[in-house]
N, C-alpha and C. Protein backbone atom coordinates (compact mmCIF):
# COMPACT_ATOMS: atom_id res chain seq x y z
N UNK A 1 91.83 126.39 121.37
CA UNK A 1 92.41 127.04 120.21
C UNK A 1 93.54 126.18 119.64
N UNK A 2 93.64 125.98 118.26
CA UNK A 2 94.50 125.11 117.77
C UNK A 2 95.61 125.86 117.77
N UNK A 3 97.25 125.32 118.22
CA UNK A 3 98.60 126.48 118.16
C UNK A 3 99.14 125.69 116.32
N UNK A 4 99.29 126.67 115.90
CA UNK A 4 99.51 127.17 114.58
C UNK A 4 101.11 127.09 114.28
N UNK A 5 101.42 125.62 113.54
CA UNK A 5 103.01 125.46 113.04
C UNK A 5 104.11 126.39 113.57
N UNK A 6 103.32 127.71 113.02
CA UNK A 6 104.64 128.70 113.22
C UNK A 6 105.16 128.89 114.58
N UNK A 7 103.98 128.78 115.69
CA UNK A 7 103.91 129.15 116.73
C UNK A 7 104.77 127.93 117.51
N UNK A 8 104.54 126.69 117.06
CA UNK A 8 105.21 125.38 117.73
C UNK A 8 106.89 125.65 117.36
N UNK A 9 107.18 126.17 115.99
CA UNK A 9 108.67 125.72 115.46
C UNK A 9 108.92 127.14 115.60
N UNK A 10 108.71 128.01 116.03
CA UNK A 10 108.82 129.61 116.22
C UNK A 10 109.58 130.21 114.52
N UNK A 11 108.77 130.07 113.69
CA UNK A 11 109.08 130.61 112.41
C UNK A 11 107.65 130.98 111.84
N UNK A 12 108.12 132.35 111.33
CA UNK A 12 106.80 133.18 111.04
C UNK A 12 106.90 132.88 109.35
N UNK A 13 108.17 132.54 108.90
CA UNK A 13 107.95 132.66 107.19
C UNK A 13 108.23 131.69 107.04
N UNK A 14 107.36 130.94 105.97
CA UNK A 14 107.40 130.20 104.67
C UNK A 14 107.81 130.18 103.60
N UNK A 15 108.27 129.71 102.78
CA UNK A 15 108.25 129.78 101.06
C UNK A 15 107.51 130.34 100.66
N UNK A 16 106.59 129.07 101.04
CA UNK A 16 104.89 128.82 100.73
C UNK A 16 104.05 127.96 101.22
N UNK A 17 102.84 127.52 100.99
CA UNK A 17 102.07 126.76 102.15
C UNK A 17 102.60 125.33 101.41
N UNK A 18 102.81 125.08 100.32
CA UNK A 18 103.76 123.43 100.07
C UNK A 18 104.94 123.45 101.49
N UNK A 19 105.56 124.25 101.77
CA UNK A 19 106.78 124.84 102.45
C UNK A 19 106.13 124.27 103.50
N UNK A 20 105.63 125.02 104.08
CA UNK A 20 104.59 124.71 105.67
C UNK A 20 104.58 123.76 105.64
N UNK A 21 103.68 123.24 104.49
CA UNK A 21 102.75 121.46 105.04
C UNK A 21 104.06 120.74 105.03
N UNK A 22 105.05 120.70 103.95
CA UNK A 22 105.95 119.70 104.19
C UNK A 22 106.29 119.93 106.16
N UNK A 23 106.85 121.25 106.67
CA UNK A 23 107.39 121.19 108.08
C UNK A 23 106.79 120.41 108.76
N UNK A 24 105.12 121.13 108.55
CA UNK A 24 104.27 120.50 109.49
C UNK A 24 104.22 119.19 109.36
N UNK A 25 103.93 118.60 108.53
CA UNK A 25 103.86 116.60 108.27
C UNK A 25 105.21 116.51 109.29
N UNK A 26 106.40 116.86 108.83
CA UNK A 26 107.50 116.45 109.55
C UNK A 26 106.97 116.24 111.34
N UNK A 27 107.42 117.62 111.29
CA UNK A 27 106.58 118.20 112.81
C UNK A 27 105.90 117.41 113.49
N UNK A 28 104.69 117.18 112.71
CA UNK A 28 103.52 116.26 113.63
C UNK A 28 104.15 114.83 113.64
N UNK A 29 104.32 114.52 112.32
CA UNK A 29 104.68 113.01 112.57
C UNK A 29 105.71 112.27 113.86
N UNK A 30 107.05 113.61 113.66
CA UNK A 30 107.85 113.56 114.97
C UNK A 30 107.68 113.81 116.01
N UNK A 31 106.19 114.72 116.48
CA UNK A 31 105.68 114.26 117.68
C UNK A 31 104.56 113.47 117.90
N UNK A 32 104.15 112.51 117.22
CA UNK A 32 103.01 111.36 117.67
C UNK A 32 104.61 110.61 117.87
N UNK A 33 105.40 109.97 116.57
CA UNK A 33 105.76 109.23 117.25
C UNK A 33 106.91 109.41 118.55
N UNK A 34 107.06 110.56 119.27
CA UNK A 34 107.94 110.65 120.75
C UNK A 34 106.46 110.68 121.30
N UNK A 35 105.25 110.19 121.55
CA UNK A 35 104.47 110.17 122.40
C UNK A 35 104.06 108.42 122.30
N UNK A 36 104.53 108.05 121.06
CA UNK A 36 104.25 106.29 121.47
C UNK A 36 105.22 105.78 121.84
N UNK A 37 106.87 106.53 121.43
CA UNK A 37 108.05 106.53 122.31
C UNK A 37 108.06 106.23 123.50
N UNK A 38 107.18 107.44 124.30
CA UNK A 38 107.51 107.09 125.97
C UNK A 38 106.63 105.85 126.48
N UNK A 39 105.73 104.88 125.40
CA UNK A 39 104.87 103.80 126.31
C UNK A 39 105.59 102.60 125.87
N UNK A 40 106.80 102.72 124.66
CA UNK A 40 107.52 101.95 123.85
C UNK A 40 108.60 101.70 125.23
N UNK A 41 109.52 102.95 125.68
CA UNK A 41 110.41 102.74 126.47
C UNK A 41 110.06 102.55 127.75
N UNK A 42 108.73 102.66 128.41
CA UNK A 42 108.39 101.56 129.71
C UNK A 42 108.57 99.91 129.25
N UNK A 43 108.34 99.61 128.56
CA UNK A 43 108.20 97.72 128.24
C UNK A 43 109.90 97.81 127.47
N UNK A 44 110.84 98.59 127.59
CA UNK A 44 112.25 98.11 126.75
C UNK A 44 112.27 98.02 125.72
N UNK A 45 111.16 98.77 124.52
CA UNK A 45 111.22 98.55 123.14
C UNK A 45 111.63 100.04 122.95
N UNK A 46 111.91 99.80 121.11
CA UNK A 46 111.94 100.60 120.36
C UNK A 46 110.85 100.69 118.77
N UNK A 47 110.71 101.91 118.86
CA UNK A 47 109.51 102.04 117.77
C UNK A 47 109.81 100.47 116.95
N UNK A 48 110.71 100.41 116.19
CA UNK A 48 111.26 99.28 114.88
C UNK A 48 110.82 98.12 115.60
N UNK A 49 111.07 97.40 117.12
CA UNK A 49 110.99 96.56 117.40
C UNK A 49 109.85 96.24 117.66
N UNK A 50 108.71 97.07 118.28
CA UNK A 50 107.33 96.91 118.33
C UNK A 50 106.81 96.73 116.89
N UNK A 51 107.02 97.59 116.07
CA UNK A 51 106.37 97.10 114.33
C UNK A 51 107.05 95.55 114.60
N UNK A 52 107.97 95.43 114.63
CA UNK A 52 108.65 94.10 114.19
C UNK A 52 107.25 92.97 114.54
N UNK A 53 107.18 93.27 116.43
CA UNK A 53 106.56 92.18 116.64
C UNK A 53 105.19 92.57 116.15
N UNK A 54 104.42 93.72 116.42
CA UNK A 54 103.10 93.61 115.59
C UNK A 54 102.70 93.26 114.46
N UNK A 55 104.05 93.11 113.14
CA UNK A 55 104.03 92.51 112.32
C UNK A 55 103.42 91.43 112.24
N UNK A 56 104.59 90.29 113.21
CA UNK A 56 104.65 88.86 112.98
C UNK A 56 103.17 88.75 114.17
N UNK A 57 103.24 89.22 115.20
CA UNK A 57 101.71 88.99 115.53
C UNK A 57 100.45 88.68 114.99
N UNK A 58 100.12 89.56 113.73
CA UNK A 58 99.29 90.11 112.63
C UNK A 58 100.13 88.62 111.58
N UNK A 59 100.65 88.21 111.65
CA UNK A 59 101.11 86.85 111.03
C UNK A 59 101.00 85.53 111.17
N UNK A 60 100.69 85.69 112.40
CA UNK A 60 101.08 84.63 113.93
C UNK A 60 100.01 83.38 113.44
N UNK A 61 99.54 82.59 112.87
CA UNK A 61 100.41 81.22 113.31
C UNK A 61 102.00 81.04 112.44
N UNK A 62 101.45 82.32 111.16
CA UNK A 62 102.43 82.05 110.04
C UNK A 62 103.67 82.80 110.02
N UNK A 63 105.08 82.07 109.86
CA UNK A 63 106.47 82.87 110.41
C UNK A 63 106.60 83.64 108.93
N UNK A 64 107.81 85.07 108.64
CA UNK A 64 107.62 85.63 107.82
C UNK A 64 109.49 85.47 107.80
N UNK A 65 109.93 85.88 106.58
CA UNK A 65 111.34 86.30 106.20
C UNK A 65 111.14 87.59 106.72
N UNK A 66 112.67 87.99 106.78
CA UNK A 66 113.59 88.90 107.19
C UNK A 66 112.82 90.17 105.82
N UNK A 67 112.20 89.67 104.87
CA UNK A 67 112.27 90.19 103.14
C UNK A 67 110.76 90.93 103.40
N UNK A 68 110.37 89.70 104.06
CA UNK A 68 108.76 89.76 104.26
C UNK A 68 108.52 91.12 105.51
N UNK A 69 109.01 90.91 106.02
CA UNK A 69 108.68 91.81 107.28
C UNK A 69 109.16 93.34 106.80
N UNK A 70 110.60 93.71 106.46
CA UNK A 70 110.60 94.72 106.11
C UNK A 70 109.60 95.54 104.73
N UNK A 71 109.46 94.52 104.32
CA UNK A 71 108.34 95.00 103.34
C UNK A 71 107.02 96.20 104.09
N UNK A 72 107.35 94.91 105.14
CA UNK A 72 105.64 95.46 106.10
C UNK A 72 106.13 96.51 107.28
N UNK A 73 107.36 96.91 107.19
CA UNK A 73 108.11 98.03 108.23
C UNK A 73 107.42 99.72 107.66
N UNK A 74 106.88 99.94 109.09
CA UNK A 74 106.88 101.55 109.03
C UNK A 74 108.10 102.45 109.05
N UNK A 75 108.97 101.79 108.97
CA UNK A 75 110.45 102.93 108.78
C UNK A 75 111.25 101.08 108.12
N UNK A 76 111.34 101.62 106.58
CA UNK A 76 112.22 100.74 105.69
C UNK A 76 113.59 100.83 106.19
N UNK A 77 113.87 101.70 106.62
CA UNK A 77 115.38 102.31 106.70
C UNK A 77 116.16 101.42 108.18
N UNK A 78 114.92 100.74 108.43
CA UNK A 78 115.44 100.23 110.24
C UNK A 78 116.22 98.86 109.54
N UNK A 79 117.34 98.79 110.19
CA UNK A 79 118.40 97.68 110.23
C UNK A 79 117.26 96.16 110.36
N UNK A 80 116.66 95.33 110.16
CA UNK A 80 115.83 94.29 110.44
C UNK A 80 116.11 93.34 110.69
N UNK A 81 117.35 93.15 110.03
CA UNK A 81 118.12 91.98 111.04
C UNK A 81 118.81 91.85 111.78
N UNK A 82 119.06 93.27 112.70
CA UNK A 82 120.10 93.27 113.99
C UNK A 82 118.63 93.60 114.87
N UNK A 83 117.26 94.36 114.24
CA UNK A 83 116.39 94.11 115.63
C UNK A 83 115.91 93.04 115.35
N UNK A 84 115.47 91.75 114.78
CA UNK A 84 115.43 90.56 115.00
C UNK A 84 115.97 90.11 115.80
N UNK A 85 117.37 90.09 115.47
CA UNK A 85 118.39 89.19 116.54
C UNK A 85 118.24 89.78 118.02
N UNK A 86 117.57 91.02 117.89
CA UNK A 86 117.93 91.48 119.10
C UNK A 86 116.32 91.11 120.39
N UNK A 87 115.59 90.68 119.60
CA UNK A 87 114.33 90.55 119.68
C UNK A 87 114.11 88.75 120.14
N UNK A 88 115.38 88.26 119.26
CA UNK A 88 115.28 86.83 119.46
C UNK A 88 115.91 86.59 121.01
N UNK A 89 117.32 87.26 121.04
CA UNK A 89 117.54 87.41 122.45
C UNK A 89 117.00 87.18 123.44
N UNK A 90 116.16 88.58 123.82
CA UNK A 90 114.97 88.89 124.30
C UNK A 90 113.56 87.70 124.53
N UNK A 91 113.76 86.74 124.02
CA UNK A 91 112.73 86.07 123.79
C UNK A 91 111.61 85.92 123.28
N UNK A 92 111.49 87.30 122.18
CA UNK A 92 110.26 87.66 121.59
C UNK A 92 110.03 86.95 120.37
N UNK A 93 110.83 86.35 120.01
CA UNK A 93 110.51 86.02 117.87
C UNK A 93 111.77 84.72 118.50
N UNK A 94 111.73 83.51 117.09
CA UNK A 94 112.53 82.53 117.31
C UNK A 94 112.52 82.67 115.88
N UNK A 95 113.38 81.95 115.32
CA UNK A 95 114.51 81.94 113.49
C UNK A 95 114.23 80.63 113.50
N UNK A 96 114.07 79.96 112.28
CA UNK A 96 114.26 78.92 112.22
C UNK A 96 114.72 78.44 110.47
N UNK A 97 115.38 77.72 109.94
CA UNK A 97 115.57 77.38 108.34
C UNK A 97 114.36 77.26 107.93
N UNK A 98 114.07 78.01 106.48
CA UNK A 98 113.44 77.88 105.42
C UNK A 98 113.38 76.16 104.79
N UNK A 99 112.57 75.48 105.15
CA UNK A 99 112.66 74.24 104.34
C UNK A 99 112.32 74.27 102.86
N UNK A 100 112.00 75.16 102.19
CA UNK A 100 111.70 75.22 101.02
C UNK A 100 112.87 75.67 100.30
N UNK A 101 113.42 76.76 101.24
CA UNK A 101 114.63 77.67 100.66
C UNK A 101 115.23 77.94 101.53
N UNK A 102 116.83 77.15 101.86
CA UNK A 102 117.55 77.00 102.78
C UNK A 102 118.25 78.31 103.28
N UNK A 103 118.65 79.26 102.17
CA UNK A 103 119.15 80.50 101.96
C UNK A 103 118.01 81.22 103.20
N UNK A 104 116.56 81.22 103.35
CA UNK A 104 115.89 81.80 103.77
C UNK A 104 115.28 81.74 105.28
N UNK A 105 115.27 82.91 106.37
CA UNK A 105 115.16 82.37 107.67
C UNK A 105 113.60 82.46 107.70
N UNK A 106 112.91 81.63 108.41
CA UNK A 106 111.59 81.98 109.16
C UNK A 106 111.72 82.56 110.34
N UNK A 107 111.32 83.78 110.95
CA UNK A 107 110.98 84.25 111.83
C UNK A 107 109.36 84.34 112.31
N UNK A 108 109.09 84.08 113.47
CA UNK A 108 107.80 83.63 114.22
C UNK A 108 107.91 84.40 115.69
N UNK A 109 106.86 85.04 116.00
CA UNK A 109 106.43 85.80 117.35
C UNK A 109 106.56 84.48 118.35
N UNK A 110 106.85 84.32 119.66
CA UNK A 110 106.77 83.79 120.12
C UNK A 110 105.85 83.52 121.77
N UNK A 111 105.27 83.34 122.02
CA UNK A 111 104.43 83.36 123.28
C UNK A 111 104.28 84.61 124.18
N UNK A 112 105.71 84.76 124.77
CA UNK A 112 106.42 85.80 125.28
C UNK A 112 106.26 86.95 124.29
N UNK A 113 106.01 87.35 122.91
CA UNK A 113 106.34 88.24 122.43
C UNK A 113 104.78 88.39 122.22
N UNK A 114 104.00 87.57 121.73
CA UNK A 114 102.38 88.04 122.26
C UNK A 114 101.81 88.61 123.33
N UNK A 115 102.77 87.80 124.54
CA UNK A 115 102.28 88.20 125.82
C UNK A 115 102.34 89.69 125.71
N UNK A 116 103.51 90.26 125.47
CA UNK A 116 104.40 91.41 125.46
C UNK A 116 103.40 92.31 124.78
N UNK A 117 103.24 92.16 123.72
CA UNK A 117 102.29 93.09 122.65
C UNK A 117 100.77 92.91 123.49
N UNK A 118 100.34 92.28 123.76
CA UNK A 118 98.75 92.19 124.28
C UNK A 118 98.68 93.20 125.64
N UNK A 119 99.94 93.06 126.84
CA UNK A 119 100.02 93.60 127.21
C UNK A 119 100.05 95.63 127.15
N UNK A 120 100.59 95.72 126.19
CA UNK A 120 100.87 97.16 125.83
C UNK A 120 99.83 97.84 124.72
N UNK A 121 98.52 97.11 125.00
CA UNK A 121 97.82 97.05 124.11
C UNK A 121 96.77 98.00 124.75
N UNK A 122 96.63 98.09 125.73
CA UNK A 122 96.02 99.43 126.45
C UNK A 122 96.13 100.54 126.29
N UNK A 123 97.78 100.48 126.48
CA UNK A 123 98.92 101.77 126.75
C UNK A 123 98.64 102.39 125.38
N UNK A 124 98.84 100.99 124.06
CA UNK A 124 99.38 102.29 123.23
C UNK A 124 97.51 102.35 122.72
N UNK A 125 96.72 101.91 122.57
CA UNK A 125 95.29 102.25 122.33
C UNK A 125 94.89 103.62 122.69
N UNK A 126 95.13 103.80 124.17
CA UNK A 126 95.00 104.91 125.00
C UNK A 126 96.08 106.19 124.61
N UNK A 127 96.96 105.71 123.46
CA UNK A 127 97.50 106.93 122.96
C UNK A 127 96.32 107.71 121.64
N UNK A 128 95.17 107.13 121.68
CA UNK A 128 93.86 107.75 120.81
C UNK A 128 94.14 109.07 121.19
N UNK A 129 94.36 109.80 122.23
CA UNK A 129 94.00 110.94 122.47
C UNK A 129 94.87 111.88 121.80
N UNK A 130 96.10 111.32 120.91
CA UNK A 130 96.81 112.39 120.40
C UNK A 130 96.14 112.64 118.96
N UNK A 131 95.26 111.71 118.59
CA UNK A 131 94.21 112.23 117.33
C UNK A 131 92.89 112.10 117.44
N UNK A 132 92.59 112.17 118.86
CA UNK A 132 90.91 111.99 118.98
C UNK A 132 90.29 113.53 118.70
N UNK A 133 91.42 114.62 118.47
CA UNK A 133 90.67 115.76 118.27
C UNK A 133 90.10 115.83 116.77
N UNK A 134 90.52 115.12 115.62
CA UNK A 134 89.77 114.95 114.71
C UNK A 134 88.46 113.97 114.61
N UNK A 135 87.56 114.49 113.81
CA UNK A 135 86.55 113.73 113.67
C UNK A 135 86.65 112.93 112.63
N UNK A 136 85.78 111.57 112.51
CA UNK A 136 85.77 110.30 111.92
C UNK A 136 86.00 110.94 110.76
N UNK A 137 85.42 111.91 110.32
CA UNK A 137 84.86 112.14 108.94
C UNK A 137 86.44 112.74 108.55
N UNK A 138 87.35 113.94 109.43
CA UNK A 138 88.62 114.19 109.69
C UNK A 138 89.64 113.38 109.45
N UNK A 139 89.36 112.41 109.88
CA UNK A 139 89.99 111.06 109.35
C UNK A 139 90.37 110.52 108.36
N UNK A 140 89.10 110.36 107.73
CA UNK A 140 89.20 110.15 106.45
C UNK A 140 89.78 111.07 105.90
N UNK A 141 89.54 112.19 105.75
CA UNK A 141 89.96 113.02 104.82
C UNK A 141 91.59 113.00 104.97
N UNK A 142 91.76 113.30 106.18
CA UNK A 142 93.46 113.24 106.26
C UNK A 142 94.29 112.20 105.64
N UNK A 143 93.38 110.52 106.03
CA UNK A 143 94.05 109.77 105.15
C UNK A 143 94.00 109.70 103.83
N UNK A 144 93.00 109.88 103.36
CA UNK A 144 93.08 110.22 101.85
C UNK A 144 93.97 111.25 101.35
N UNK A 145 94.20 112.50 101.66
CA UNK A 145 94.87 113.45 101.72
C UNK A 145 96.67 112.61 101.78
N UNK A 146 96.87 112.62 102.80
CA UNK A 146 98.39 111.90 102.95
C UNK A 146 98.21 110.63 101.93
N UNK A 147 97.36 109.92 101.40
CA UNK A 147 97.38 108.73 100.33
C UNK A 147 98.19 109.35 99.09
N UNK A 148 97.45 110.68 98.79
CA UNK A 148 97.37 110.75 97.47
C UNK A 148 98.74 111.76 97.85
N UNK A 149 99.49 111.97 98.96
CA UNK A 149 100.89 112.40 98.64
C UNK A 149 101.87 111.63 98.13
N UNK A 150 101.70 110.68 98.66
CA UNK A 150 102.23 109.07 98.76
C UNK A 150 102.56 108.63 97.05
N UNK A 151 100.93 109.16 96.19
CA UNK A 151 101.05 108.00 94.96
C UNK A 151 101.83 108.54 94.41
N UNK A 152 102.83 109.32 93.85
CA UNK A 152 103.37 109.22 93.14
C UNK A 152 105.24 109.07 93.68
N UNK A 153 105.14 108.48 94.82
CA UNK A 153 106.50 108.12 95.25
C UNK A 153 107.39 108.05 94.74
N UNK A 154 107.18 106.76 93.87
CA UNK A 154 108.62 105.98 93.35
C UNK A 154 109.25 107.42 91.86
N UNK A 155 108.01 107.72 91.69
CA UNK A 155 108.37 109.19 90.69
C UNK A 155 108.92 110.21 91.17
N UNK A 156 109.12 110.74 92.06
CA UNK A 156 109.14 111.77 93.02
C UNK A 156 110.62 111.85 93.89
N UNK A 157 111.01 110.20 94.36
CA UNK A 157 111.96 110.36 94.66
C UNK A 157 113.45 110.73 94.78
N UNK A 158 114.38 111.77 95.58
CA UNK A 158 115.34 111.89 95.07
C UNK A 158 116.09 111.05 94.65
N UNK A 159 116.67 111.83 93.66
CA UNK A 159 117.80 111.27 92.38
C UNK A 159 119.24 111.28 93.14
N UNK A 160 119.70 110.50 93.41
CA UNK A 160 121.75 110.39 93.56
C UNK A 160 122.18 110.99 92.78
């Protein structure tokens, strides 16, 4: 039996079902990601820092700017150049000058930071099961569905 929004956030009233779906999107989204959380914090990452490196992985022979990568960030809002640095530390990504444009850093995955991602590549695969209860066809629809919340963003957004 599927448990029913109200029943998870213990609230019986709505607005309206716009009301709901917004909770629920919240809702769900904040628990898939505390379930890729706990395979994130066995290997010492954080959500931002795994995009980081799956980014430049998905890049990998080719290094990307600081400009480039957040572009390609699932949370815009993440600081990108303190988890870089923090990543470079770590040994995962190396910086190097822009020869074209000195102003500009290259960042590149580094051996260790492949290793790292290939490794956890089980773990988080095997997190399928928090949406294997939809079907292919489910799928689709949902993503299409969440697409077309999406298009009219930049219109939509709050005003300061």
């Amino acid at each position: 039996m599927i448990k029913q929004i109200e029943e998870e956030i213990h609230q019986r009233k709505f607005n309206n079902e716009y009301h709901k779906m917004k909770i629920n999107v919240i809702y769900t989204g904040s628990w898939v990601e505390s379930e890729f959380n706990k395979v994130f914090k066995k290997y010492g990452l954080s959500l931002p820092q795994y995009n980081i490196l799956r980014i430049l992985k998905g890049s990998n022979p080719n290094p990307l700017c600081l400009h480039q990568i957040k572009e390609r960030m699932l949370d815009r809002m993440s600081d990108t150049s303190r988890i870089v640095e923090r990543l470079s530390k770590a040994g995962f990504v190396e910086s190097s000058t822009n020869e074209a444009d000195r102003r500009s850093i290259n960042i590149k995955i580094t051996k260790q930071g492949i290793d790292l991602i290939n490794s956890m590549s089980t773990e988080v695969d095997s997190l399928d099961h928090v949406i294997s209860v939809l079907t292919e066809e489910e799928a689709i629809q949902l993503n299409y569905l969440l697409n077309k919340v999406r298009v009219n963003k930049k219109e939509t957004t709050v005003k300061e």
